[in-house]
Protein backbone atom coordinates (compact mmCIF):
# COMPACT_ATOMS: atom_id res chain seq x y z
CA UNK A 1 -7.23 172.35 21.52
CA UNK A 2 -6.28 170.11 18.69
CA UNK A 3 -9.67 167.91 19.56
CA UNK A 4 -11.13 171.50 18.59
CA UNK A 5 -9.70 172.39 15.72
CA UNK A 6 -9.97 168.89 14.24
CA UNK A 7 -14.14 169.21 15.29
CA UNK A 8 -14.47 172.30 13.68
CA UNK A 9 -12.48 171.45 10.39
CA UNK A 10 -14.88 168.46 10.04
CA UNK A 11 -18.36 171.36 10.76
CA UNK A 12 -16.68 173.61 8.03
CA UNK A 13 -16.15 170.59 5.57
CA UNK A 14 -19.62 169.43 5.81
CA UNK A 15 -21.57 173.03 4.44
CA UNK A 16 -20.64 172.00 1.28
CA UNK A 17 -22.16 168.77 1.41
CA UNK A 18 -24.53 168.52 3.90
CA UNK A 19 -27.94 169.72 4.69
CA UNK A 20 -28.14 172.82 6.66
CA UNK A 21 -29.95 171.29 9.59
CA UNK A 22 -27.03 168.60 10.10
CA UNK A 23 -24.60 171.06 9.70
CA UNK A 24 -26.70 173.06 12.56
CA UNK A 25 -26.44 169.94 14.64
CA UNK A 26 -22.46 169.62 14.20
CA UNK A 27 -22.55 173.69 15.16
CA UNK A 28 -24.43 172.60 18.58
CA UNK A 29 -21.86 169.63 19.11
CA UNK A 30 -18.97 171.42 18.68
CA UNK A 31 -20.27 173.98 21.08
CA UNK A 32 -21.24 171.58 23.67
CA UNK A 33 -18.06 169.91 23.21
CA UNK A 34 -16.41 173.36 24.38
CA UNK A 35 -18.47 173.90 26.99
CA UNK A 36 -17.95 170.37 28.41
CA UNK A 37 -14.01 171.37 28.67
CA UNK A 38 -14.55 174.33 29.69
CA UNK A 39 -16.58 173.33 32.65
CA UNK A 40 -14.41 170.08 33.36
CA UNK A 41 -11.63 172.66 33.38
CA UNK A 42 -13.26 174.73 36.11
CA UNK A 43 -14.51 171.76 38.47
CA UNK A 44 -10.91 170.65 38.14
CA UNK A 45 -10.08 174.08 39.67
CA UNK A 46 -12.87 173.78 42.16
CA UNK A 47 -11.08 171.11 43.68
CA UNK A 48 -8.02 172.36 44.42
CA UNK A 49 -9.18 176.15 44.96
CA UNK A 50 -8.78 177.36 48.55
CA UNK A 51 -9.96 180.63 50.08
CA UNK A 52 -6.70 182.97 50.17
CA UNK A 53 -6.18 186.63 50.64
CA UNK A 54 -6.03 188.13 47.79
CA UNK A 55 -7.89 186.68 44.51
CA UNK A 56 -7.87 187.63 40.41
CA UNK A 57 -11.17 189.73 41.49
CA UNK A 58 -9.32 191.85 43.64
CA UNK A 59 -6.61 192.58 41.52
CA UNK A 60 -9.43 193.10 38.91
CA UNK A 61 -11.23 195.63 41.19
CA UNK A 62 -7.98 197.67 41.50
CA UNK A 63 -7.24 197.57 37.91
CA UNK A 64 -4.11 195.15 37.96
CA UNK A 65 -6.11 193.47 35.93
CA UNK A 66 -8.00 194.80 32.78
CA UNK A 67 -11.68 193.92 32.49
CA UNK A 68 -14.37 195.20 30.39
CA UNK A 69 -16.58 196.93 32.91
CA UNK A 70 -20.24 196.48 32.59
CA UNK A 71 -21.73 198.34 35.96
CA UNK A 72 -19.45 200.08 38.62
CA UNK A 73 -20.86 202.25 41.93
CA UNK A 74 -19.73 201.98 45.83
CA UNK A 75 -21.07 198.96 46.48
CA UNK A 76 -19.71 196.28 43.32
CA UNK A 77 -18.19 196.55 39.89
CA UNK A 78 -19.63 193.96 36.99
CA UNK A 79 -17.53 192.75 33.73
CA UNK A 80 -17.58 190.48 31.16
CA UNK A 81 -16.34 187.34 31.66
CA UNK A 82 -13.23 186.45 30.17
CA UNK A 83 -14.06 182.96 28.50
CA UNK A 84 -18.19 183.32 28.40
CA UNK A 85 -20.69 180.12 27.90
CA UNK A 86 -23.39 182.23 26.78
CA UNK A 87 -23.46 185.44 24.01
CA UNK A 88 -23.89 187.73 27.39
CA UNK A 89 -21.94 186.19 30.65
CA UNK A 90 -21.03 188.94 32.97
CA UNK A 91 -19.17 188.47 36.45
CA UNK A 92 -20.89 190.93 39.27
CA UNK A 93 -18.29 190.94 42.31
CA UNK A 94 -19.07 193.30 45.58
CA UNK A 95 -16.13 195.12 46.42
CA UNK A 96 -16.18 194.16 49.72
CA UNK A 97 -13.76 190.26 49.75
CA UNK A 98 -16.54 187.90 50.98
CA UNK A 99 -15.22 184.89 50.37
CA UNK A 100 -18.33 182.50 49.21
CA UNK A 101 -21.65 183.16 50.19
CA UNK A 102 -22.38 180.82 52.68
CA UNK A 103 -19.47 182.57 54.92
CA UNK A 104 -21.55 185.58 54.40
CA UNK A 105 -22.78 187.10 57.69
CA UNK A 106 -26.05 188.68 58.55
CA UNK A 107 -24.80 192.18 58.31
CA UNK A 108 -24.15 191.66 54.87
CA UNK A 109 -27.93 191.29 53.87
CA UNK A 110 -27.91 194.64 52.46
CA UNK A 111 -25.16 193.96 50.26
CA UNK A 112 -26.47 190.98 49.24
CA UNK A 113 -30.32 192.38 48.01
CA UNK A 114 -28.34 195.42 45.85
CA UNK A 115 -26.28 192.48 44.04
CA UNK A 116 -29.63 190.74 43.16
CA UNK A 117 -30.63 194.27 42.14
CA UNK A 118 -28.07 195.32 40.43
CA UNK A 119 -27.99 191.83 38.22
CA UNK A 120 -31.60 192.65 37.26
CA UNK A 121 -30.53 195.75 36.35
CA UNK A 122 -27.56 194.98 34.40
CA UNK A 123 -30.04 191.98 32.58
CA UNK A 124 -32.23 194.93 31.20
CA UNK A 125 -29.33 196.89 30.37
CA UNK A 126 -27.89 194.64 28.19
CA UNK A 127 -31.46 193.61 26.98
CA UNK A 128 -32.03 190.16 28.25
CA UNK A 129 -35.58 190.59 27.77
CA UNK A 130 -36.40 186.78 26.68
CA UNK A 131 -34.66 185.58 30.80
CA UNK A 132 -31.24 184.84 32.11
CA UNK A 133 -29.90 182.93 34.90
CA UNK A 134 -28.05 184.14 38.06
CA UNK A 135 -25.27 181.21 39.40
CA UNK A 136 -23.50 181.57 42.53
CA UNK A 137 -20.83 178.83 42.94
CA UNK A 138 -20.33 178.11 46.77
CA UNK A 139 -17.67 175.63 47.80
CA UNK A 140 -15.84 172.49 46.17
CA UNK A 141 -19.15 170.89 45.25
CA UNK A 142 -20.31 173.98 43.98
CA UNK A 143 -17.40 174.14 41.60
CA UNK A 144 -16.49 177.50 43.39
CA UNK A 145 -12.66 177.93 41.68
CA UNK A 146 -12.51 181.73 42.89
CA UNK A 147 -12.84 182.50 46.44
CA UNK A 148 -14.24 185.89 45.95
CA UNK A 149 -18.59 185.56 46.48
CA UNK A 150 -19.70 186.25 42.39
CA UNK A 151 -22.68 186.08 40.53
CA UNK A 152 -22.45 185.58 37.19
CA UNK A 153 -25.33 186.72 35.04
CA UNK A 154 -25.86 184.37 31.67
CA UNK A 155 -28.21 184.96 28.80
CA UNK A 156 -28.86 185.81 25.36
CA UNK A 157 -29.46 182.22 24.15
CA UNK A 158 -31.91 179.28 25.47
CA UNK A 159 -30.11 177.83 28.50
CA UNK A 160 -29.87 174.04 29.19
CA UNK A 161 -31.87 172.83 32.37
CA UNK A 162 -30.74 171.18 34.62
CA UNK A 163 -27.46 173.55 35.00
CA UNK A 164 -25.47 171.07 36.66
């Protein structure tokens, strides 16, 4: 956190002296830098992650947890992530515990379709209108660090491509 603080002292120094468009540039650097660790920080938690019983979703989906709900019916509940990478980032579980999505059985095809449905749903609810992305994390490589299947639904700023 100090490497932070110390970045953005040095952005806030420089609008005095320095054209706006390099001070935009330290903005986007300082943001990426954040990102970077914040994404290290969850492939380091992909790789020691293991599918267990009970997971921070469930506890979330039986309010042990708070959580700033976004969508809720039978089938899944929707909130905003805790610790966001985009101005909209919002965590779709289904309340039913599948683990990760390629453990998901053929039965669960339903479920599956009113998750996608429900994302582009929530999307125009929260006015995505210019896109979003849907991400599913599935395994260690996948840089799945909850083993609870969730989508999360990003937007509300131009997304970097490739994701990964």
């Amino acid at each position: 956190m100090e490497h932070i603080a110390m970045l953005s002292h040095k952005v806030i120094a420089s609008i005095a002296s320095r054209p706006a468009q390099i001070y935009l540039r330290q903005c986007q650097f300082v943001h990426s830098y954040i990102q970077a660790r914040n994404m290290s920080n969850e492939v380091d938690k992909a790789q020691t992650a293991k599918p267990q019983g009970d997971t921070i979703f469930g506890k979330i989906l039986r309010n042990e947890i708070p959580s700033v709900a976004v969508w809720s019916d039978d089938t899944c509940y929707a909130f905003r992530d805790k610790f966001p990478t985009a101005p909209q980032h919002i965590v779709l579980i289904p309340r039913k515990p599948i683990t990760q999505l390629s453990n998901a059985k053929d039965e669960d095809e339903p479920l599956l379709g009113h998750l996608l449905n429900v994302a582009r749903k929530i999307a125009k609810q929260e006015k995505l209108t210019d896109g979003f992305r849907i991400v599913i994390n599935d395994g260690k490589h996948g840089a799945q660090s909850v083993y609870h299947l969730h989508i999360h639904i990003i937007g509300g700023r131009q997304l970097d491509w490739p994701p990964g």
